[in-house]
C-alpha atoms as a PDB file:
ATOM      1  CA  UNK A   1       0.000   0.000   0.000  1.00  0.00           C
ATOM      2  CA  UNK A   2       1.662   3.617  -1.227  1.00  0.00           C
ATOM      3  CA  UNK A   3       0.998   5.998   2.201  1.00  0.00           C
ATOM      4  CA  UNK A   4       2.052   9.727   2.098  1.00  0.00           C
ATOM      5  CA  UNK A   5       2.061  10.323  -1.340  1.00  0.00           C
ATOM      6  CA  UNK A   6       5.794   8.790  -1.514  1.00  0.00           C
ATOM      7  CA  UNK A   7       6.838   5.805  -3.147  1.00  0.00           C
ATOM      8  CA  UNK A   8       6.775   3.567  -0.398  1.00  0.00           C
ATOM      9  CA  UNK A   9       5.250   0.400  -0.375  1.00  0.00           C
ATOM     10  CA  UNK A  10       4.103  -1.470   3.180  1.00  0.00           C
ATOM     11  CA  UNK A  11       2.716  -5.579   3.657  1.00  0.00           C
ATOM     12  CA  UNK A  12      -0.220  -4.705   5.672  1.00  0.00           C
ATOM     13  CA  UNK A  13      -2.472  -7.943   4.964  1.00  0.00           C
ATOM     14  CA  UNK A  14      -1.544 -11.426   4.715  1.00  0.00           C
ATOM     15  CA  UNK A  15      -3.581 -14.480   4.287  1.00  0.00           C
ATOM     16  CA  UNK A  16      -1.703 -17.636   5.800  1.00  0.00           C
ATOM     17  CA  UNK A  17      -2.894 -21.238   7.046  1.00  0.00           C
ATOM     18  CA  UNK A  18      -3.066 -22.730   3.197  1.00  0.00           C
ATOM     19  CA  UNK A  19      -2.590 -26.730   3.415  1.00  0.00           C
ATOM     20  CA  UNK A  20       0.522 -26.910   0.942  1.00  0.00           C
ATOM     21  CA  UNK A  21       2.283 -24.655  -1.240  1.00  0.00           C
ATOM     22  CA  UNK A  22       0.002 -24.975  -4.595  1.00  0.00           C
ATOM     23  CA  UNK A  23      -3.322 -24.543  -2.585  1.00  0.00           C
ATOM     24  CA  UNK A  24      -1.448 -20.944  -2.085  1.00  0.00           C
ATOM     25  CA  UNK A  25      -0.007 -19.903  -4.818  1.00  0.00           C
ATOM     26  CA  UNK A  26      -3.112 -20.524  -6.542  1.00  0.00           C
ATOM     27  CA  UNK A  27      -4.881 -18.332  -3.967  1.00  0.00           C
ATOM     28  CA  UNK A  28      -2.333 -15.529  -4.879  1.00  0.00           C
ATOM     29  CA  UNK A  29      -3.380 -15.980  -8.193  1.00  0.00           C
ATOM     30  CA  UNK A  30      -6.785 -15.181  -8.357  1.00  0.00           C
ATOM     31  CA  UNK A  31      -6.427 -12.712  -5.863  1.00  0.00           C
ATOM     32  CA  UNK A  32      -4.005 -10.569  -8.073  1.00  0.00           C
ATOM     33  CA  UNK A  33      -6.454 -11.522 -11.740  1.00  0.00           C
ATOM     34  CA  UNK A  34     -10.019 -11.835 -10.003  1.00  0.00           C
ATOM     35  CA  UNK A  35     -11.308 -10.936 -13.597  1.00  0.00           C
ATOM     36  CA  UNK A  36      -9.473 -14.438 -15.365  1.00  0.00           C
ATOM     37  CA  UNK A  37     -10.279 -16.643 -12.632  1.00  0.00           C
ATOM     38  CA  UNK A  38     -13.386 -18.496 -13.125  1.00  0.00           C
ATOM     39  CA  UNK A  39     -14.746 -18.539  -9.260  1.00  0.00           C
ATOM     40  CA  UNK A  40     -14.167 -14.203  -9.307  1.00  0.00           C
ATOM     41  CA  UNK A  41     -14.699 -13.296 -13.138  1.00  0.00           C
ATOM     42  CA  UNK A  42     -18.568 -12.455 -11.821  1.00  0.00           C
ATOM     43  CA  UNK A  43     -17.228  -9.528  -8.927  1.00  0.00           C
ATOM     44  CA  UNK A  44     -17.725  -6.373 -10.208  1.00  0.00           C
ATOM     45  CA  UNK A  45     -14.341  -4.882 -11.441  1.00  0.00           C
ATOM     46  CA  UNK A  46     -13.150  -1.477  -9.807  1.00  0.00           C
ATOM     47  CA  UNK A  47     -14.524   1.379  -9.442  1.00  0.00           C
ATOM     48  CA  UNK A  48     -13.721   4.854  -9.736  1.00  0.00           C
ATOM     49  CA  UNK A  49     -14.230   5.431  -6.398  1.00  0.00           C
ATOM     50  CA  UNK A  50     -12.357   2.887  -5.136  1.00  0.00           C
ATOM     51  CA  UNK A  51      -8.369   2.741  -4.788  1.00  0.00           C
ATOM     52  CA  UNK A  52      -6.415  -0.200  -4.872  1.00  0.00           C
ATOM     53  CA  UNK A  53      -6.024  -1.061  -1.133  1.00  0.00           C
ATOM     54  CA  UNK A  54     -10.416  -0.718  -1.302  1.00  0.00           C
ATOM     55  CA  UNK A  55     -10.510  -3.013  -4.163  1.00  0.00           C
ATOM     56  CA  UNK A  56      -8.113  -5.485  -3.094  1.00  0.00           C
ATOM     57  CA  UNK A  57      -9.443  -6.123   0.102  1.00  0.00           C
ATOM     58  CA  UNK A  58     -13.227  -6.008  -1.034  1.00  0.00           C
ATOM     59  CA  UNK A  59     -11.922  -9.080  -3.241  1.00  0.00           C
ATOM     60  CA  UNK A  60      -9.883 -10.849  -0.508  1.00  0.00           C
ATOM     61  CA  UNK A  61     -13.487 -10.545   1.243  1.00  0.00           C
ATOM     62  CA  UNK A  62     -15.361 -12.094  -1.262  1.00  0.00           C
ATOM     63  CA  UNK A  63     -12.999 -15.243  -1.995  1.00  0.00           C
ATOM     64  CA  UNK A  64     -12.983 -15.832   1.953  1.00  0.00           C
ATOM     65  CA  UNK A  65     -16.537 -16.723   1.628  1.00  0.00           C
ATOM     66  CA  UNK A  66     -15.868 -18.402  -1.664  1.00  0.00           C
ATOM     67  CA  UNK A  67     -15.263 -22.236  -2.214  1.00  0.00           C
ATOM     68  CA  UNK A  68     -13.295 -23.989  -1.999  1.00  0.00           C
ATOM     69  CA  UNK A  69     -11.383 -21.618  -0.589  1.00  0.00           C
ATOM     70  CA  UNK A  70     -14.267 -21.152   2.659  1.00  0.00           C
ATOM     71  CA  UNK A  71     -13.854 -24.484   3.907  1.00  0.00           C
ATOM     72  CA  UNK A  72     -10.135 -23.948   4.699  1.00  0.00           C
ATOM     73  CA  UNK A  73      -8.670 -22.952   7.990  1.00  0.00           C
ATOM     74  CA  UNK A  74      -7.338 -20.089   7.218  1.00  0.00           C
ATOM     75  CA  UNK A  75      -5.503 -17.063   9.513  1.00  0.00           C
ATOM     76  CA  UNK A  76      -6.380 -13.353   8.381  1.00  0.00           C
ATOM     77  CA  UNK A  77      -3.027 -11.283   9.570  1.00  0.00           C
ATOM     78  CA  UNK A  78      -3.034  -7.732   9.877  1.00  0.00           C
ATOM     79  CA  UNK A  79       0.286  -6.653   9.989  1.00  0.00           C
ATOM     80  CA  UNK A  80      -0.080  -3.080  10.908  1.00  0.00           C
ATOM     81  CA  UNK A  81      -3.288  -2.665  12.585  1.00  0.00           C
ATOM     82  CA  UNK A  82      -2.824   1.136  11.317  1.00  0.00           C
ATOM     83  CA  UNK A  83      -4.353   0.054   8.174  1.00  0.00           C
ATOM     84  CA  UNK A  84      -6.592  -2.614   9.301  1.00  0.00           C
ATOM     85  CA  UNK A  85     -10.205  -2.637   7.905  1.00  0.00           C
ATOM     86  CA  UNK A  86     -13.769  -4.016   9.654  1.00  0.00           C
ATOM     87  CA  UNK A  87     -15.054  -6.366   7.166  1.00  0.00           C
ATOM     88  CA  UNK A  88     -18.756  -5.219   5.572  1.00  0.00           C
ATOM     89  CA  UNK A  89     -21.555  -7.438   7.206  1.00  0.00           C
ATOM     90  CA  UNK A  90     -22.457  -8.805   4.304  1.00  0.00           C
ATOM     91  CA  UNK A  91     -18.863 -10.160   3.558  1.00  0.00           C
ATOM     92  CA  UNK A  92     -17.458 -10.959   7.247  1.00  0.00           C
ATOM     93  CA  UNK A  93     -15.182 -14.720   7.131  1.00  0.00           C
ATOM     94  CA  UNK A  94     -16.612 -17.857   8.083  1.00  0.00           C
ATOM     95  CA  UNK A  95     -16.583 -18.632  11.999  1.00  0.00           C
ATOM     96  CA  UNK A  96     -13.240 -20.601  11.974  1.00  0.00           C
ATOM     97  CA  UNK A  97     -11.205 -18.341  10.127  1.00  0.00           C
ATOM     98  CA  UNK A  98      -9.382 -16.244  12.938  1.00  0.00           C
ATOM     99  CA  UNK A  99      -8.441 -12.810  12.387  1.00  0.00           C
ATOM    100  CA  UNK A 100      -5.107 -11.461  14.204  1.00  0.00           C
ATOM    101  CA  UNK A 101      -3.007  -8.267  14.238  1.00  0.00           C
ATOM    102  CA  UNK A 102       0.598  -7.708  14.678  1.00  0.00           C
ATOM    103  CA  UNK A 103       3.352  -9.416  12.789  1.00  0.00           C
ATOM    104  CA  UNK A 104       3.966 -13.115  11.971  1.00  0.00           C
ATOM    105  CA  UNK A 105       6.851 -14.592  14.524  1.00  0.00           C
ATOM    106  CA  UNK A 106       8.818 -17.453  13.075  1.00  0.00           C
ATOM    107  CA  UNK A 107       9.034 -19.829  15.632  1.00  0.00           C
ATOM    108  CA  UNK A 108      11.503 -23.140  15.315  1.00  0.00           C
ATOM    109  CA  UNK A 109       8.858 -27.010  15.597  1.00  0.00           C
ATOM    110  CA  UNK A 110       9.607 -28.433  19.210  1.00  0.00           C
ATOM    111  CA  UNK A 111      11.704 -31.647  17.807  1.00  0.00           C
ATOM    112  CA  UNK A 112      11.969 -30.708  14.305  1.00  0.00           C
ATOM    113  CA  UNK A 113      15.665 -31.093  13.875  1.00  0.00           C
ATOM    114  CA  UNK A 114      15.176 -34.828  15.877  1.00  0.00           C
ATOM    115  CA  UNK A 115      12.512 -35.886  13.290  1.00  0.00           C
ATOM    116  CA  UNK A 116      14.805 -34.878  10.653  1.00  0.00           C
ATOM    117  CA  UNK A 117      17.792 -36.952  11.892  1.00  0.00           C
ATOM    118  CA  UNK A 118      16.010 -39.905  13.069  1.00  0.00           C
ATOM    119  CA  UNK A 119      15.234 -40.936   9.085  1.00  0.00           C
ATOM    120  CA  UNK A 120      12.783 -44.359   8.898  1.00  0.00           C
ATOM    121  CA  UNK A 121      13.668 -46.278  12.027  1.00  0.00           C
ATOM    122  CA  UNK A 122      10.594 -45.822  13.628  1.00  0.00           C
ATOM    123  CA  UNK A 123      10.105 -49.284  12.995  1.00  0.00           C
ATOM    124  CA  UNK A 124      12.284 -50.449  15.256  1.00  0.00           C
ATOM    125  CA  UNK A 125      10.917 -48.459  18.512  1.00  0.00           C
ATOM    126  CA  UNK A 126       8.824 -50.100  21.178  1.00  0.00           C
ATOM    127  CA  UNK A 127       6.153 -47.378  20.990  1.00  0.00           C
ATOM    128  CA  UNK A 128       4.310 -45.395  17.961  1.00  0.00           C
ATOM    129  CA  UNK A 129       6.271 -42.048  18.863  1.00  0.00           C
ATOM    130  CA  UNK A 130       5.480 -38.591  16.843  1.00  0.00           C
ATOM    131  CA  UNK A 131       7.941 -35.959  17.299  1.00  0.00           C
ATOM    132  CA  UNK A 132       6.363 -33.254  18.340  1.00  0.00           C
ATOM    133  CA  UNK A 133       3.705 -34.950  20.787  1.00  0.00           C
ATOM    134  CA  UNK A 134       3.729 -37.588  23.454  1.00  0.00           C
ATOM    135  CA  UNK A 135       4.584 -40.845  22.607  1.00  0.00           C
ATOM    136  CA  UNK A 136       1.511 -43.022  22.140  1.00  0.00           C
ATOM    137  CA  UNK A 137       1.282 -46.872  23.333  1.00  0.00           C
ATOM    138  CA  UNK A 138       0.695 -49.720  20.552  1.00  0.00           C
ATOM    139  CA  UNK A 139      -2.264 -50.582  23.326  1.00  0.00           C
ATOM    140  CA  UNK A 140      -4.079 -47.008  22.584  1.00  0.00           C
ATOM    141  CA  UNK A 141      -7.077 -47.928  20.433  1.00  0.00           C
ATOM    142  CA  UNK A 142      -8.391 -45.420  18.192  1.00  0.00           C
ATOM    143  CA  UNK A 143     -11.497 -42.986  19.754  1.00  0.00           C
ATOM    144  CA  UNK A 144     -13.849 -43.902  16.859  1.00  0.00           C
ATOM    145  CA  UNK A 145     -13.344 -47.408  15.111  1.00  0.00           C
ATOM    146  CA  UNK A 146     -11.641 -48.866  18.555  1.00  0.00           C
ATOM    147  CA  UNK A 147      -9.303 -50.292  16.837  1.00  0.00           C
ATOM    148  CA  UNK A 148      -5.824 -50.695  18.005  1.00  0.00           C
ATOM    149  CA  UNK A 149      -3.100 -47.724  16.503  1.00  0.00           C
ATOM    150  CA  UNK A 150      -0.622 -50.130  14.511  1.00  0.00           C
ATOM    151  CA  UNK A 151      -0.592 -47.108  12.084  1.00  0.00           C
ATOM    152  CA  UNK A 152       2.404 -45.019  11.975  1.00  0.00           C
ATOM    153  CA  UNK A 153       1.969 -41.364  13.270  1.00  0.00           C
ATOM    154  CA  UNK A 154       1.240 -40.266   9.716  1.00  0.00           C
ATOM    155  CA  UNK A 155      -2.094 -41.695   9.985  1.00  0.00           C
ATOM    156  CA  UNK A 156      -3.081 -40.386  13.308  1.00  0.00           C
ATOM    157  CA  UNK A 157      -4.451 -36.907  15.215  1.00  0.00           C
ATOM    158  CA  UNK A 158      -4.762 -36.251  18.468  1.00  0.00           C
ATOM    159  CA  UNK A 159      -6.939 -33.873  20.632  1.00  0.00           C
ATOM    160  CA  UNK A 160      -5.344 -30.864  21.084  1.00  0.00           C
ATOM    161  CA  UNK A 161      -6.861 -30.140  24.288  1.00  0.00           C
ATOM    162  CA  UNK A 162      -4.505 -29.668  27.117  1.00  0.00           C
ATOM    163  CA  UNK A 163      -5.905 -32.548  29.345  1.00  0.00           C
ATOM    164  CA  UNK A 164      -8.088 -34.757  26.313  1.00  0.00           C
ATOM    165  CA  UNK A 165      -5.850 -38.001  25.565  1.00  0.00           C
ATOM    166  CA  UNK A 166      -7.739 -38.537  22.469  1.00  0.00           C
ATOM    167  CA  UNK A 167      -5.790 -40.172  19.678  1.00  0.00           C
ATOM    168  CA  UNK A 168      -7.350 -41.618  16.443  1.00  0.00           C
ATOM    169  CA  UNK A 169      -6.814 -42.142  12.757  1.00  0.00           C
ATOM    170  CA  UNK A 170      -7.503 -39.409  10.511  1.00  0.00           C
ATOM    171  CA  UNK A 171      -9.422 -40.858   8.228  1.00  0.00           C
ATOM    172  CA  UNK A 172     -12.047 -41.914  11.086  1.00  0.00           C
ATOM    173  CA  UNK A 173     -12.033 -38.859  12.390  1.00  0.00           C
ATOM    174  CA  UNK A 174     -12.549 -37.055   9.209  1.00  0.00           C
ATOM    175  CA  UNK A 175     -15.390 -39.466   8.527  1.00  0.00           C
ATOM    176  CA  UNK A 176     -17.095 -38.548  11.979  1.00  0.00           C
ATOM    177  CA  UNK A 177     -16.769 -35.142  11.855  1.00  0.00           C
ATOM    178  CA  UNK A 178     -18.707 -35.015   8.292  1.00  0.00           C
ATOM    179  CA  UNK A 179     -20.998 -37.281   9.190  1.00  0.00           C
ATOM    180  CA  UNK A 180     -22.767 -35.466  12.108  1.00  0.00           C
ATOM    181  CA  UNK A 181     -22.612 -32.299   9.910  1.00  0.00           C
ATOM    182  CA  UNK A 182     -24.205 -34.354   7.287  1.00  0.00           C
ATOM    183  CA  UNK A 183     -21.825 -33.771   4.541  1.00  0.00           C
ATOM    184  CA  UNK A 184     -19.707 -37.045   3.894  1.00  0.00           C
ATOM    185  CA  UNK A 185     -21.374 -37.220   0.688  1.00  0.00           C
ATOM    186  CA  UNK A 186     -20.332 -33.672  -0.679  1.00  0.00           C
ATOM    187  CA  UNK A 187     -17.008 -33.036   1.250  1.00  0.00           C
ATOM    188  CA  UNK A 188     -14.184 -34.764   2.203  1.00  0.00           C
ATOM    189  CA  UNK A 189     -12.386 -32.819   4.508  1.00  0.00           C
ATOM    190  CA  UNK A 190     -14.108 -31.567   7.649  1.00  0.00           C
ATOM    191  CA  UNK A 191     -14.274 -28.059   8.910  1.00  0.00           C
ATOM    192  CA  UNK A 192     -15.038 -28.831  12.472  1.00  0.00           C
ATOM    193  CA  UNK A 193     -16.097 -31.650  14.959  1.00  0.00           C
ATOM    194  CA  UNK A 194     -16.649 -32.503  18.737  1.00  0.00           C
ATOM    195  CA  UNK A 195     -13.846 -34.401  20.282  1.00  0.00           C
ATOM    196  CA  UNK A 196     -14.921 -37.979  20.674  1.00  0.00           C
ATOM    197  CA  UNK A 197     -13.337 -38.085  24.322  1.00  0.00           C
ATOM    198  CA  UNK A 198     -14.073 -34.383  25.796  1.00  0.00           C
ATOM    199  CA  UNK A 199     -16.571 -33.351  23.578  1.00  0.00           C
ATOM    200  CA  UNK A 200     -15.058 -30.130  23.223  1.00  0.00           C
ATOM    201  CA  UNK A 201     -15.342 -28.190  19.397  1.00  0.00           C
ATOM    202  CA  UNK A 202     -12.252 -28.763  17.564  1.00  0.00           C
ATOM    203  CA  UNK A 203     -10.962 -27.165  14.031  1.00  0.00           C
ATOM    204  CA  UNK A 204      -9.644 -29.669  12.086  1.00  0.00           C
ATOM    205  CA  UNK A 205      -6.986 -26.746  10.701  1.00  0.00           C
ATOM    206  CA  UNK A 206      -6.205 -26.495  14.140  1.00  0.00           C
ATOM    207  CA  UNK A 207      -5.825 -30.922  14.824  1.00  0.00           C
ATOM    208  CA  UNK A 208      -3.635 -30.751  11.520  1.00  0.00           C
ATOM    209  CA  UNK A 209      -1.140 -27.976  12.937  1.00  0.00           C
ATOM    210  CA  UNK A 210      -0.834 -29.583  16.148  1.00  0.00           C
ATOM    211  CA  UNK A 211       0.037 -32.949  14.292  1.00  0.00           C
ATOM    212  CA  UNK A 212       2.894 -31.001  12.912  1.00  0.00           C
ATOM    213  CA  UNK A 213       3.997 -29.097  15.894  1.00  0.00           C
ATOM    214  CA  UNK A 214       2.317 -26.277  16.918  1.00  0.00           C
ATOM    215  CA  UNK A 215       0.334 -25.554  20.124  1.00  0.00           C
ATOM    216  CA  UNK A 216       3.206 -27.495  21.865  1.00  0.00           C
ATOM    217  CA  UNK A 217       2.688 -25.198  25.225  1.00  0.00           C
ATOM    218  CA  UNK A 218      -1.028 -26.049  25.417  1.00  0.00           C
ATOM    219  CA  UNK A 219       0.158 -30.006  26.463  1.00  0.00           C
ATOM    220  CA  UNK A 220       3.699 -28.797  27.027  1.00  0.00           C
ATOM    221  CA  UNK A 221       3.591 -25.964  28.758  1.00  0.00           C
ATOM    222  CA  UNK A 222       5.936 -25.788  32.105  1.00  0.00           C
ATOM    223  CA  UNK A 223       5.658 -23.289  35.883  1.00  0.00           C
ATOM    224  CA  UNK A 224       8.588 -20.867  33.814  1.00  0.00           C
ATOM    225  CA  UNK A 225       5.955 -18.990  31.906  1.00  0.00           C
ATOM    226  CA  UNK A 226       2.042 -19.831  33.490  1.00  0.00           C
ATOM    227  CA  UNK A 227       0.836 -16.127  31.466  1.00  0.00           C
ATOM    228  CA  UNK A 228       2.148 -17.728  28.377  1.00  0.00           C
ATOM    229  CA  UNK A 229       0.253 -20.890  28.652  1.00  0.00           C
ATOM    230  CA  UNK A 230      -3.492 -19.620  29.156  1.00  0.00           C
ATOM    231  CA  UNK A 231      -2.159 -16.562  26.490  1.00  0.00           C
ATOM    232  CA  UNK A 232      -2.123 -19.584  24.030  1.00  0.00           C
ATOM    233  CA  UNK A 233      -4.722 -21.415  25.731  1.00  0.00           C
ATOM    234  CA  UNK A 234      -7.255 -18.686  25.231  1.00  0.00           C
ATOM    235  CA  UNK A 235      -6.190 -17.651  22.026  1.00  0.00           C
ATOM    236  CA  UNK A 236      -6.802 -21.385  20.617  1.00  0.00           C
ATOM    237  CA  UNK A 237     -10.304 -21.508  22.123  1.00  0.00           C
ATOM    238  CA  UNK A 238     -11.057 -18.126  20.641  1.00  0.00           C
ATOM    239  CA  UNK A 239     -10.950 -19.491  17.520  1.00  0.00           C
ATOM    240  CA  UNK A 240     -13.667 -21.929  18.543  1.00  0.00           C
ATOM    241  CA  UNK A 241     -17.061 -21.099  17.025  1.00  0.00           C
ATOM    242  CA  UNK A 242     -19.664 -20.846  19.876  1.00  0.00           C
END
């Protein structure tokens, strides 16, 4: 966005929380040509009355609440609240997308370098072990089918709740979080679901990023930094459509 009639040029919006790299790039894309892509090319175009930081953000609105893009968890980042705009009624983000201010922290994946180094000998360990949550027994059966986990950790979620010991395979869970919404037969992946153990809401954007490491301090957390913990805590259950 150009601010003070100089040349300058500021990041004041991002859109983040895309499940790979393609899903969004492709995002990006129709974003930036709205008018060639074949979900947009019915928007109306720009007006005269609108400048570029209007238009763009008018659009970002629109594809928010446009699938497939709507069913994804996705985090709306303002980076300098300064600039940051209410969305119009009419065009406000589905419940599960959270909106936050302030910039993006890079943060290094409790045990990434481990899982990196330990290569394919999981195998050969006594217990199904993930590493960036705690270690699950080969006599855990999974919350939904009951069946015993003798899947590796690629296959499985767990609760993310700091006290829920739920553990399952994804593909059950996915399958019982579309059924009681009553859309296994038009989507595959879920946007939300009660916990089979504590019952409590979870985002399945959320299940999927602690799978890979984040949320560590809601099961993790330590007496060093309490504050930090319920910060976290509440911030993940604000997120939680009531």
């Amino acid at each position: 966005m150009q601010t003070g009639g100089t040349a300058y040029w500021a990041m004041v919006l991002i859109i983040h929380g895309f499940p790979n790299e393609i899903s969004g790039l492709r995002f990006e894309w129709a974003w930036q040509h709205p008018e060639k892509s074949r979900r947009l090319k019915h928007l109306p175009k720009k007006s005269r009355k609108e400048n570029q930081f209007d238009y763009r953000f008018r659009i970002v609105s629109e594809m928010l609440r446009t699938a497939p893009w709507n069913r994804l968890a996705l985090n709306i980042q303002w980076l300098k609240q300064e600039f940051a705009r209410d969305f119009d009624p009419k065009l406000t983000p589905p419940l599960h997308m959270a909106v936050a201010y302030g910039p993006v922290k890079s943060k290094k994946i409790l045990g990434e370098s481990n899982s990196r180094t330990k290569g394919s000998n999981s195998n050969e360990n006594l217990e199904i072990t993930d590493a960036f949550t705690v270690p699950v027994s080969r006599h855990i059966r999974c919350a939904v089918c009951s069946e015993l986990l003798k899947d590796t950790n690629l296959s499985l979620l767990r609760c993310y709740q700091p006290t829920c010991l739920m553990v399952s395979h994804i593909i059950c869970l996915a399958k019982r979080f579309l059924e009681k919404k009553n859309e296994n037969a038009v989507h595959i992946v879920p946007v939300e679901g009660a916990c089979p153990k504590c019952n409590q809401n979870l985002l399945w954007g959320n299940l999927i990023r602690h799978k890979h490491g984040c949320y560590q301090n809601l099961s993790q957390g330590t007496d060093d930094d309490p504050v930090e913990d319920d910060h976290w805590t509440n911030e993940l259950l604000s997120q939680v459509p009531m």
